[in-house]
Protein backbone atom coordinates (compact mmCIF):
# COMPACT_ATOMS: atom_id res chain seq x y z
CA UNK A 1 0.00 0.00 0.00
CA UNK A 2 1.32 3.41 -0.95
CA UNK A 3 1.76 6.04 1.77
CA UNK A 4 0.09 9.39 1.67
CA UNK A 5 2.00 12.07 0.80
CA UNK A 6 2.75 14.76 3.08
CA UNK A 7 0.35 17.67 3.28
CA UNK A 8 3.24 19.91 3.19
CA UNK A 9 4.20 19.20 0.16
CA UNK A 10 2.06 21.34 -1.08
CA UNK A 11 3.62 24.67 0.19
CA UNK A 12 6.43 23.49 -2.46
CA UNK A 13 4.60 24.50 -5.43
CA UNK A 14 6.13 26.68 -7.53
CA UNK A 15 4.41 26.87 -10.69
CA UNK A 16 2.46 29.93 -9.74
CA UNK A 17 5.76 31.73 -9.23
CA UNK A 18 7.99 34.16 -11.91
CA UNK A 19 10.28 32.31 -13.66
CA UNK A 20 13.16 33.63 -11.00
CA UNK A 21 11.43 32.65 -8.30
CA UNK A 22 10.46 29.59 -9.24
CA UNK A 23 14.06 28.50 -10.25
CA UNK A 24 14.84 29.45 -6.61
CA UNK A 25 11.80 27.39 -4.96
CA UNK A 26 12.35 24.45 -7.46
CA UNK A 27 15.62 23.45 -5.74
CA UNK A 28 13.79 23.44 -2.49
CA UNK A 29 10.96 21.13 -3.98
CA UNK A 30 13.35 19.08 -5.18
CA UNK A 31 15.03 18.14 -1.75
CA UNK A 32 11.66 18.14 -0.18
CA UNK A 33 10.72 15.07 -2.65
CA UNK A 34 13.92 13.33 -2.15
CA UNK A 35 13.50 13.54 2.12
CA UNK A 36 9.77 12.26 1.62
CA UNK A 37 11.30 9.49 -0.74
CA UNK A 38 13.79 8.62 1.16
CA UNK A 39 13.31 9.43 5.01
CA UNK A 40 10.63 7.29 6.89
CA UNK A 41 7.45 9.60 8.14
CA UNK A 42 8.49 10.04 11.42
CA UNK A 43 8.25 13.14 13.25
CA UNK A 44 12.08 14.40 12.58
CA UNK A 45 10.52 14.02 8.53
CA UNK A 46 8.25 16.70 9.38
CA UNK A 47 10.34 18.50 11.19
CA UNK A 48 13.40 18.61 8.63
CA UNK A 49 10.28 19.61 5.87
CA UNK A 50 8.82 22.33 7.54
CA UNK A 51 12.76 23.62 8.65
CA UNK A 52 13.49 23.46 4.64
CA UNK A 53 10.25 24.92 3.94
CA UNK A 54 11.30 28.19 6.31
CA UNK A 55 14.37 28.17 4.49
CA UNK A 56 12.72 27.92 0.83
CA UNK A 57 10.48 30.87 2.24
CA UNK A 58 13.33 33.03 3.15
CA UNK A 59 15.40 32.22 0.00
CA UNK A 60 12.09 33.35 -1.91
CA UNK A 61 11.90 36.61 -0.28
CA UNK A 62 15.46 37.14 -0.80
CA UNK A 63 14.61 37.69 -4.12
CA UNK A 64 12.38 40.36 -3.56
CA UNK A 65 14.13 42.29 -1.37
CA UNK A 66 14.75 46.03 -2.83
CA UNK A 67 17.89 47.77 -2.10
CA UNK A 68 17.63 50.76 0.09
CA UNK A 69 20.36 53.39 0.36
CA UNK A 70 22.37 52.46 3.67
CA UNK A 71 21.48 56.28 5.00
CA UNK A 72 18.11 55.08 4.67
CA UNK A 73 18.67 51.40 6.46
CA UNK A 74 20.27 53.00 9.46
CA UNK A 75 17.83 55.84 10.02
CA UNK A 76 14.58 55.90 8.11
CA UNK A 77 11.18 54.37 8.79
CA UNK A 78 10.39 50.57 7.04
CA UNK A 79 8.57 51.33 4.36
């Protein structure tokens, strides 16, 4: 009998995203595939997915991130 996939799994989707972006989530998708392949579902599974899926979130926003002069970093309201 097959085992359900994880629900989390689903927060790896990518196809939604710019082409940048989604060449950025993609690798994260990828490794979250290969630890559901490969790792048992156990609670450390979860764990280690929703870790990498904090990490695919921050790698995404990375991306967006605008520059700001550094006058404007150290003093100025967050826009």
């Amino acid at each position: 009998m097959n085992e359900p996939v994880d629900e989390i799994l689903q927060f790896f989707t990518y196809a939604h995203l710019p082409p940048d972006l989604q060449a950025m989530s993609r690798l994260f998708a990828d490794l979250a595939t290969e630890i559901v392949g490969r790792a048992p579902r156990c609670a450390e599974r979860t764990v280690a997915l929703r870790k990498l899926l904090e990490g695919k979130d921050a790698a995404v926003r990375a991306l967006l991130v605008k520059p700001v002069p550094w006058r404007e970093r150290a003093s100025g309201p967050i826009e």
